[in-house]
N, C-alpha and C. Protein backbone atom coordinates (compact mmCIF):
# COMPACT_ATOMS: atom_id res chain seq x y z
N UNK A 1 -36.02 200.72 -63.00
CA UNK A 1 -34.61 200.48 -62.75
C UNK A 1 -33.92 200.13 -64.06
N UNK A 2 -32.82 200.48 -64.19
CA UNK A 2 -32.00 200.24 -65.28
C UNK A 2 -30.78 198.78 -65.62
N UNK A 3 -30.81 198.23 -66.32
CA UNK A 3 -30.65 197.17 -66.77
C UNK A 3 -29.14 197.49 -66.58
N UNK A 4 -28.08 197.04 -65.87
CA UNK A 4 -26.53 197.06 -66.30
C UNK A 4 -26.50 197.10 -67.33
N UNK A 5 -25.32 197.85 -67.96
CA UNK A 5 -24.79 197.77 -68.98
C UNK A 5 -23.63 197.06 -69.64
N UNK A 6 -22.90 196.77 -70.62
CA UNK A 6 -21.99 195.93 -70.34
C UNK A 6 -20.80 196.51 -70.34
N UNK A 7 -19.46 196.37 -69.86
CA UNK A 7 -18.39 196.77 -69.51
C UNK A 7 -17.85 197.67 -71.01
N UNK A 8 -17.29 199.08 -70.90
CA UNK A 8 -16.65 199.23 -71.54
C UNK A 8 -15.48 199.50 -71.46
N UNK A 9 -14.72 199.58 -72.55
CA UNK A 9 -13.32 199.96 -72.20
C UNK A 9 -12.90 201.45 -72.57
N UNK A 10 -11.97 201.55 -71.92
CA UNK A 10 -11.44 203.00 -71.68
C UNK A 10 -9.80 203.12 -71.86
N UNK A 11 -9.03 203.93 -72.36
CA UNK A 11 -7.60 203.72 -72.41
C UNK A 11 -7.06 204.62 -71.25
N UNK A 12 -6.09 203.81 -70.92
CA UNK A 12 -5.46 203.99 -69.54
C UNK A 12 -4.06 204.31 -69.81
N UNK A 13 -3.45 205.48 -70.25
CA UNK A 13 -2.12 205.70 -70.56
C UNK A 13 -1.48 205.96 -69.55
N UNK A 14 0.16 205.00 -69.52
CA UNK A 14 1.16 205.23 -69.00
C UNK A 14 2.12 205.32 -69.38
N UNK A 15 3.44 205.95 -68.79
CA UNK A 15 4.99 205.98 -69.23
C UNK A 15 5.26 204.82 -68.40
N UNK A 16 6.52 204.13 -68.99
CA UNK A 16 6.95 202.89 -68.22
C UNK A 16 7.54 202.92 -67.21
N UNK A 17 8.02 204.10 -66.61
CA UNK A 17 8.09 203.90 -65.25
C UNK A 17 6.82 203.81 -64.78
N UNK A 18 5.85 204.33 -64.92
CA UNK A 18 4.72 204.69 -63.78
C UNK A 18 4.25 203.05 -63.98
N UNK A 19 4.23 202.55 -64.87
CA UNK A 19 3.68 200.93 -65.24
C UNK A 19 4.57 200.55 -63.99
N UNK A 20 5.70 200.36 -64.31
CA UNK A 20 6.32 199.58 -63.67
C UNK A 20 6.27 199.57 -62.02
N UNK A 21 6.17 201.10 -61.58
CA UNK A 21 6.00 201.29 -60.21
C UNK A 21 4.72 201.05 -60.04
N UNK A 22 3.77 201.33 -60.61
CA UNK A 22 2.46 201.03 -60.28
C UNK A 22 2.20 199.15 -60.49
N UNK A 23 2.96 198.45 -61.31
CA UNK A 23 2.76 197.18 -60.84
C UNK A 23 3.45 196.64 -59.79
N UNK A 24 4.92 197.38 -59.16
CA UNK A 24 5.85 197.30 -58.18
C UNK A 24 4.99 197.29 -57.02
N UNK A 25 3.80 198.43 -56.79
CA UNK A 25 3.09 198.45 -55.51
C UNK A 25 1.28 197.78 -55.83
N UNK A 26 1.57 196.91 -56.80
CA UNK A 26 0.26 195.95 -56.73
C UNK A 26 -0.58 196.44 -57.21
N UNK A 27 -0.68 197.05 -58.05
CA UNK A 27 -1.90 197.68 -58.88
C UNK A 27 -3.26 197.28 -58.11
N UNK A 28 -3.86 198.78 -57.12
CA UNK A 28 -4.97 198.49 -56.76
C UNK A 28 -6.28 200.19 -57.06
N UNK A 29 -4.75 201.01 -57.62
CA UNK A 29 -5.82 202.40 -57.83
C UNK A 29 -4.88 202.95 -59.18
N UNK A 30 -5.89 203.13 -59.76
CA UNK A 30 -5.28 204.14 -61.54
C UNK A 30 -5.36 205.78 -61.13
N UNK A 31 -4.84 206.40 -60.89
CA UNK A 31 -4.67 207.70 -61.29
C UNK A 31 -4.00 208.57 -62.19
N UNK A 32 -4.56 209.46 -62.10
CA UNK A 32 -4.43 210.71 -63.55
C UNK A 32 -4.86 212.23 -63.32
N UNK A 33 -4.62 213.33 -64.19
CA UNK A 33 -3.99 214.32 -64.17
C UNK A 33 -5.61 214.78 -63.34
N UNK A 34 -5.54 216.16 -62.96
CA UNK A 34 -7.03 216.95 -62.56
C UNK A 34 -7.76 217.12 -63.75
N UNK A 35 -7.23 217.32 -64.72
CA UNK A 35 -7.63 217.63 -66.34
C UNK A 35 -8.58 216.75 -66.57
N UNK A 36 -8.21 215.48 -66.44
CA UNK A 36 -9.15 214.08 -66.71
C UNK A 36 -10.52 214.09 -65.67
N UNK A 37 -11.07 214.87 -64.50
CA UNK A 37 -12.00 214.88 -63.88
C UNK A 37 -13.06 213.98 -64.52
N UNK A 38 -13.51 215.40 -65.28
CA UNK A 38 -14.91 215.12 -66.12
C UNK A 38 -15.08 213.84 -66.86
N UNK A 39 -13.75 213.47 -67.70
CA UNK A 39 -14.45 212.16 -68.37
C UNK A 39 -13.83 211.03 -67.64
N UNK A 40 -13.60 211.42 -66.58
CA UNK A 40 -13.88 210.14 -65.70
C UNK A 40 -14.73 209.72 -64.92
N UNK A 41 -15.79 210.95 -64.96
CA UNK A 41 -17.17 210.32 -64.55
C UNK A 41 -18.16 209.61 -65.31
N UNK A 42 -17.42 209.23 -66.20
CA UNK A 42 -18.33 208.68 -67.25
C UNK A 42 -18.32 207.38 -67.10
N UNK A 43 -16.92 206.51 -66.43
CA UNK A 43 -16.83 205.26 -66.15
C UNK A 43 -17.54 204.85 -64.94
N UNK A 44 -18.16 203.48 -64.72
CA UNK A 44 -18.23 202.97 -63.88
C UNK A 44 -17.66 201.72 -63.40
N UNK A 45 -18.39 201.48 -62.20
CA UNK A 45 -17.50 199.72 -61.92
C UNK A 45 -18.15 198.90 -62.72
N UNK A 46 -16.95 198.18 -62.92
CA UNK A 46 -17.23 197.28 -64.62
C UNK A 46 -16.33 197.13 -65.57
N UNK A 47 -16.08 199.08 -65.61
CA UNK A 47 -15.59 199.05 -66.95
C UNK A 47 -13.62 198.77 -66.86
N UNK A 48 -13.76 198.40 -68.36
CA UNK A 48 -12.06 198.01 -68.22
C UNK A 48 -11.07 198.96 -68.94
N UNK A 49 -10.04 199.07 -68.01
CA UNK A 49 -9.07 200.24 -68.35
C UNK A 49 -7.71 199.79 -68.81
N UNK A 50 -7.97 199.70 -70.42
CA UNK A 50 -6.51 199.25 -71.44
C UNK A 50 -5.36 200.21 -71.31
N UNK A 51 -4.53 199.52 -70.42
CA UNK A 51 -2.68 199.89 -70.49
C UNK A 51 -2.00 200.28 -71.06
N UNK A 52 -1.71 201.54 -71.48
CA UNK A 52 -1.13 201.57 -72.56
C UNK A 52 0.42 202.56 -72.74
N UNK A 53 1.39 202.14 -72.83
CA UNK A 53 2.55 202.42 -72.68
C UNK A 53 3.18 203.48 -73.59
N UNK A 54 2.74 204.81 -73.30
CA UNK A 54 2.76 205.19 -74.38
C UNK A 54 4.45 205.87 -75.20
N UNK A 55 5.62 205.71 -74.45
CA UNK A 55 6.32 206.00 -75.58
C UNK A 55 6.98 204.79 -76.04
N UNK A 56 6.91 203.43 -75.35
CA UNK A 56 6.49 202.16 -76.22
C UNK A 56 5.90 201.77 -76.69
N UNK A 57 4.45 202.32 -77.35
CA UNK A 57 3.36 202.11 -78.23
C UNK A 57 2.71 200.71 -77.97
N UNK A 58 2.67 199.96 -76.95
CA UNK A 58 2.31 198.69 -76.09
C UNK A 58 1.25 198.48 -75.48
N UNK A 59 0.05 198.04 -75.70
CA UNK A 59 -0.63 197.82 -74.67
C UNK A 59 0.14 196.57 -73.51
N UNK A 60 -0.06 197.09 -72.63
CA UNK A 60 0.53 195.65 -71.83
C UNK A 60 -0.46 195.69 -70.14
N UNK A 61 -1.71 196.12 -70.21
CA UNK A 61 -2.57 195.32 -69.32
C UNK A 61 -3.70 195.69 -69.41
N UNK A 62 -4.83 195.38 -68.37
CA UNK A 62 -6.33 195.42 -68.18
C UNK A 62 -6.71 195.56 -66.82
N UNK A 63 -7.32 196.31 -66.42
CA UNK A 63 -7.54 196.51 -64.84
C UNK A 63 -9.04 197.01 -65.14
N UNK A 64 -10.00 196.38 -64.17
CA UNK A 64 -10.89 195.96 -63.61
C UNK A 64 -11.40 197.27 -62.93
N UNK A 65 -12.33 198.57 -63.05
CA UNK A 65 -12.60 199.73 -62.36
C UNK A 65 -13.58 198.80 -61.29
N UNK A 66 -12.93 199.10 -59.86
CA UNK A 66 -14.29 198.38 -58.90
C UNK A 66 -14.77 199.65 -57.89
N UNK A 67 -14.80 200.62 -58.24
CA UNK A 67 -15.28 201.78 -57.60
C UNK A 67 -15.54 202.62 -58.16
N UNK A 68 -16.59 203.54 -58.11
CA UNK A 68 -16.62 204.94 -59.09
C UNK A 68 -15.57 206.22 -58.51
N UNK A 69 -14.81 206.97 -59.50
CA UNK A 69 -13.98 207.92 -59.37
C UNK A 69 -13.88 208.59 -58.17
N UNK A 70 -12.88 208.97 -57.60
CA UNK A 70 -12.63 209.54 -56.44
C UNK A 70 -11.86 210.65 -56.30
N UNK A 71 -11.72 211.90 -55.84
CA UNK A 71 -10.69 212.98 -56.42
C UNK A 71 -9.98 212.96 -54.86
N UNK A 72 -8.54 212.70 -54.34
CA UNK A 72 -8.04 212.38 -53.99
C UNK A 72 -6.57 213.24 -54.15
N UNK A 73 -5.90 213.93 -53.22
CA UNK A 73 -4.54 214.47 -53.61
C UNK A 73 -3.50 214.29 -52.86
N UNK A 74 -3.88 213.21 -51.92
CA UNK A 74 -2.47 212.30 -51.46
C UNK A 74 -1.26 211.90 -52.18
N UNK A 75 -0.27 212.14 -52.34
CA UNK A 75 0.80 211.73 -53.17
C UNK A 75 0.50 209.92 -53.21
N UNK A 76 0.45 209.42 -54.80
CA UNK A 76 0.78 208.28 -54.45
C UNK A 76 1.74 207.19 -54.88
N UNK A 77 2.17 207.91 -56.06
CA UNK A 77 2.96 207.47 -56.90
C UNK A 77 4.05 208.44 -56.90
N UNK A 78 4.95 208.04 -56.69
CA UNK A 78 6.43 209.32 -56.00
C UNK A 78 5.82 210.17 -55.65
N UNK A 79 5.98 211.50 -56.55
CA UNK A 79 5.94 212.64 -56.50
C UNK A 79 4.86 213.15 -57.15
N UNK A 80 4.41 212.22 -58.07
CA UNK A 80 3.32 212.70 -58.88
C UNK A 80 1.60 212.32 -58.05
N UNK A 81 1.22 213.29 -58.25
CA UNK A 81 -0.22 213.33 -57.51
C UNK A 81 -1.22 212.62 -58.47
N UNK A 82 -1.98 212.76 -59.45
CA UNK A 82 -3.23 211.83 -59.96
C UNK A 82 -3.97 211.76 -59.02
N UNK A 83 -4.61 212.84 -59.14
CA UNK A 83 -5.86 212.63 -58.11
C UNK A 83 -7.62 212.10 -58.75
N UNK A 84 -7.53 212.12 -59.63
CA UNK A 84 -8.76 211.58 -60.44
C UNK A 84 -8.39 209.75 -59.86
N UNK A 85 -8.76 209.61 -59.52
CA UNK A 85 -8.57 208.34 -59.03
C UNK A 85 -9.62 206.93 -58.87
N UNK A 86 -9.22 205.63 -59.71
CA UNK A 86 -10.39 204.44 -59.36
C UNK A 86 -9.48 203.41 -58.85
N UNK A 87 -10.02 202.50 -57.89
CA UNK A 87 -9.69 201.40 -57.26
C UNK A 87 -9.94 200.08 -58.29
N UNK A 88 -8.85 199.65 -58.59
CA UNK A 88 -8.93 198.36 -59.89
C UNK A 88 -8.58 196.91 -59.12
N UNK A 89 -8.85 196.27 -59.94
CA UNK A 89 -8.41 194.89 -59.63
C UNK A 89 -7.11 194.99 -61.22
N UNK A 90 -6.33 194.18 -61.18
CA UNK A 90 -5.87 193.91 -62.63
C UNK A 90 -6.76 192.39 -63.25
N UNK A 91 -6.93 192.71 -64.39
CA UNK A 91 -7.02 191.55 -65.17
C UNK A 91 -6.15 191.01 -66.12
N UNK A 92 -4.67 191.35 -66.71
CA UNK A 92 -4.30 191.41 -67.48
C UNK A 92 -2.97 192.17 -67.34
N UNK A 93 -1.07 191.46 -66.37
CA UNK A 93 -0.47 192.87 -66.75
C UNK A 93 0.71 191.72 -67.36
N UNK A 94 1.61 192.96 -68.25
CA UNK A 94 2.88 191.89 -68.59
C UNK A 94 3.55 193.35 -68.66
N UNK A 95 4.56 192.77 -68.42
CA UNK A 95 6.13 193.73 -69.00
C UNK A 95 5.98 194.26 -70.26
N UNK A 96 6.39 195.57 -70.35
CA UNK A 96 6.62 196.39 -71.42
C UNK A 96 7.35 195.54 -72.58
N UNK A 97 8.46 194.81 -72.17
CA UNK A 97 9.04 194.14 -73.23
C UNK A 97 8.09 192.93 -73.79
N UNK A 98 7.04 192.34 -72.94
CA UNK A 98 6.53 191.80 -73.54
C UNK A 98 4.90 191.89 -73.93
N UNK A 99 5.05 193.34 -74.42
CA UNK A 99 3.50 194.14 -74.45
C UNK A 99 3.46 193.97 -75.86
N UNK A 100 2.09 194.40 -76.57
CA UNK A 100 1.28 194.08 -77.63
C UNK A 100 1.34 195.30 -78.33
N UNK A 101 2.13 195.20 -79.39
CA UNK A 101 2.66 196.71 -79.93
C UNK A 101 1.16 197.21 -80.64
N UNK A 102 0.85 198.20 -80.71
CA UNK A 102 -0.34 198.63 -81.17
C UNK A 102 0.44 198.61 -82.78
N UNK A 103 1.31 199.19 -83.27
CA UNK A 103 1.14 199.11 -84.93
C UNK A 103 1.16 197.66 -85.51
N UNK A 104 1.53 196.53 -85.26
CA UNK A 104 0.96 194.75 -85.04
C UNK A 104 -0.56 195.23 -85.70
N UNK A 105 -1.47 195.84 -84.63
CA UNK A 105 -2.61 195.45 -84.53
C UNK A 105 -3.49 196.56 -85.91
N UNK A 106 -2.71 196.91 -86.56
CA UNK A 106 -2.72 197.95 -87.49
C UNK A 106 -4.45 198.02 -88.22
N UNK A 107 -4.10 197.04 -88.69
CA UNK A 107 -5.46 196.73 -89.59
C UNK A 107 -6.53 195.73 -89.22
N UNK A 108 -6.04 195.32 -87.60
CA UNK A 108 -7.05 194.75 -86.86
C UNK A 108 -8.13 195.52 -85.82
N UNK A 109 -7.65 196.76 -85.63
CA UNK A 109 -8.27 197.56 -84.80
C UNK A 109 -9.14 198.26 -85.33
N UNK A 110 -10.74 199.01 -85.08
CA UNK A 110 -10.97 199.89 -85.70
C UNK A 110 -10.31 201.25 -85.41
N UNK A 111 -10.20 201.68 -84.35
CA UNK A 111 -9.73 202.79 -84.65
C UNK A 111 -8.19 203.30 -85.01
N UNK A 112 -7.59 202.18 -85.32
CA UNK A 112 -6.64 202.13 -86.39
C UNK A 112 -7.19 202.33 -87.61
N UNK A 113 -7.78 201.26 -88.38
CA UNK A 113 -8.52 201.36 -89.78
C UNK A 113 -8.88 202.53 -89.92
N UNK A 114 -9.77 203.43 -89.03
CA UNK A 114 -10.61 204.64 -89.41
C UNK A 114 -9.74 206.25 -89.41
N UNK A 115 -8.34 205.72 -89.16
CA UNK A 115 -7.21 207.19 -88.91
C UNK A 115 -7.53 207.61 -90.66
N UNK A 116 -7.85 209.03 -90.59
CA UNK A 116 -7.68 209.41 -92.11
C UNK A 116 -5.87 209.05 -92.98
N UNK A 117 -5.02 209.45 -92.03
CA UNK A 117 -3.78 208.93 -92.46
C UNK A 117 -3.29 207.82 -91.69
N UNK A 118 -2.66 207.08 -91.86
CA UNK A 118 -2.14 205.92 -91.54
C UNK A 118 -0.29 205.94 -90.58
N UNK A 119 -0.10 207.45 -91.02
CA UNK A 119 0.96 207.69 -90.45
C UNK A 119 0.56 208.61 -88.96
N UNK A 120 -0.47 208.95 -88.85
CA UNK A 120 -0.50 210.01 -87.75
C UNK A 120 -2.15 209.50 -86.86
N UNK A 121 -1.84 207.57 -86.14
CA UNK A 121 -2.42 207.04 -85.44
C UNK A 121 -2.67 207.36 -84.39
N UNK A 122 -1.67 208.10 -83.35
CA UNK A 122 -1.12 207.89 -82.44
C UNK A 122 -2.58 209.02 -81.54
N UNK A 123 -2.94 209.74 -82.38
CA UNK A 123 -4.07 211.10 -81.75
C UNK A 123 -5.02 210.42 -80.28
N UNK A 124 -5.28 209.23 -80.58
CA UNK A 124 -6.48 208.23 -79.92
C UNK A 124 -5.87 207.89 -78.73
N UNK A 125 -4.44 207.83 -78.49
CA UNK A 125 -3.48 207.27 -77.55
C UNK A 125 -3.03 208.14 -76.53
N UNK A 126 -3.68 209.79 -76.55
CA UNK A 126 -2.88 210.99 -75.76
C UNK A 126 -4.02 211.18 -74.89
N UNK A 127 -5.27 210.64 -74.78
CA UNK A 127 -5.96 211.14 -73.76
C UNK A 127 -6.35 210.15 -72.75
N UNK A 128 -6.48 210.24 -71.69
CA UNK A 128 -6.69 208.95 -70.76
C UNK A 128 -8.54 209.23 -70.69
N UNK A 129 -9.01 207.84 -70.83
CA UNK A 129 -10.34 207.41 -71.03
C UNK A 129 -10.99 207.80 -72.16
N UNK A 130 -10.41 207.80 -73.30
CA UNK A 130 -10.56 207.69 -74.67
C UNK A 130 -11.59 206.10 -74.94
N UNK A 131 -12.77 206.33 -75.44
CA UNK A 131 -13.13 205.04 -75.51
C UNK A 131 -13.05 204.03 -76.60
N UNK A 132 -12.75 202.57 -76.88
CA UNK A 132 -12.48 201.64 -77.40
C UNK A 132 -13.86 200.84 -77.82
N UNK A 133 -14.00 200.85 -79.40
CA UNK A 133 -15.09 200.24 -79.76
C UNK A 133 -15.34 198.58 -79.14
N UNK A 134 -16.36 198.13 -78.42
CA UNK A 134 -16.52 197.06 -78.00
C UNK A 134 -15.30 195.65 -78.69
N UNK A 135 -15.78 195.85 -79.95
CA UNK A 135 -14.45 194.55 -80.48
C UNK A 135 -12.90 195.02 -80.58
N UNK A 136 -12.58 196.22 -80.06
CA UNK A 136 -11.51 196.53 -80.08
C UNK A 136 -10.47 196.12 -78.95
N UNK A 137 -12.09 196.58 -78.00
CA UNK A 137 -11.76 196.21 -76.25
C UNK A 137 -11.46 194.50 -75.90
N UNK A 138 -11.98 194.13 -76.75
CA UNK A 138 -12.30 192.61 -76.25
C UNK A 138 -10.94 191.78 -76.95
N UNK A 139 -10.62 192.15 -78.35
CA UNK A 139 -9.09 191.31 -79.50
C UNK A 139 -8.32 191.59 -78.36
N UNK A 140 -8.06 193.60 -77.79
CA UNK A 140 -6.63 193.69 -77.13
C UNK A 140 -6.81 192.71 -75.91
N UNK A 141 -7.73 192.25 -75.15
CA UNK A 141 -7.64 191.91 -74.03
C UNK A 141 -7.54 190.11 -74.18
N UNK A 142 -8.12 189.37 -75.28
CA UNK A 142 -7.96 188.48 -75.64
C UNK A 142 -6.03 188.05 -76.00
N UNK A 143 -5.76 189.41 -76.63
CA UNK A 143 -4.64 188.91 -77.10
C UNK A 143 -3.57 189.41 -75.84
N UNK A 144 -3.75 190.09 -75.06
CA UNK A 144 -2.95 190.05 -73.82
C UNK A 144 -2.73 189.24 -73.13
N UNK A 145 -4.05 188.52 -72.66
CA UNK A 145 -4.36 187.32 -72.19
C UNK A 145 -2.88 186.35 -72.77
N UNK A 146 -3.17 186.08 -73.89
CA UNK A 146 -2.13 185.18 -74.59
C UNK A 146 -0.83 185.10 -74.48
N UNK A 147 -0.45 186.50 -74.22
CA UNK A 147 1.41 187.11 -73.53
C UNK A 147 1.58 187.02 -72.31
N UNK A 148 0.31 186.88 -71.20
CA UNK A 148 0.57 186.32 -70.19
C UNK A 148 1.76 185.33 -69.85
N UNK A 149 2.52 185.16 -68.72
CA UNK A 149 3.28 183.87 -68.43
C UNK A 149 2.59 183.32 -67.26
């Protein structure tokens, strides 16, 4: 039998409406495009899925995967379908206005540090479940924690 592993993190991109409606109805399932299938079988329950706002450049939460992936094409969010779908808990949400700007974290992140240019970061931020080096996962979620009210 195999030893758990320990939680990793995964980036969870949103536009701020979908944040906002998706914290409006209680954040209890993340969904995303059909495209995302495959590397969303890669997560399990455990792993944590960083918020990320993307034409505010913000992380602003952490949600808790407590189910493995589900493909699902119930409308659930307006109009938009996301059927790649996991059941979360949140650990971590705040308002866009008071989210954790990723260029802040410039030279604290690795995969900031490791962009060959410094102007064209953003590549790491366009795919949903992009993975986050262990201490990357752990500063953003530490420092979210902190913007909490």
């Amino acid at each position: 039998m195999l030893a758990p592993r320990e939680p990793s993190y995964f980036l969870a991109p949103f536009s701020e409406q979908s944040w906002r409606e998706v914290r409006a109805q209680g954040v209890k399932v993340y969904g995303t495009t059909k495209n995302k299938q495959t590397r969303a079988q890669k997560l399990v329950a455990g792993d944590l899925l960083i918020c990320y706002i993307s034409k505010r450049r913000v992380f602003a939460g952490v949600l808790r995967v407590t189910a493995p992936m589900r493909y699902d094409e119930t409308p659930i969010f307006g109009q938009e379908m996301f059927p790649v779908r996991f059941d979360v808990e949140v650990l971590v949400a705040v308002d866009p206005d008071d989210g954790l700007p990723v260029e802040q974290l410039r030279y604290q992140l690795t995969i900031l540090r490791r962009a060959k240019n410094p102007k064209f970061w953003g590549g790491f931020f366009i795919n949903a479940f992009n993975q986050f080096p262990m201490e990357d996962g752990e500063l953003i979620v530490e420092l979210l924690r902190s913007k909490e009210r």
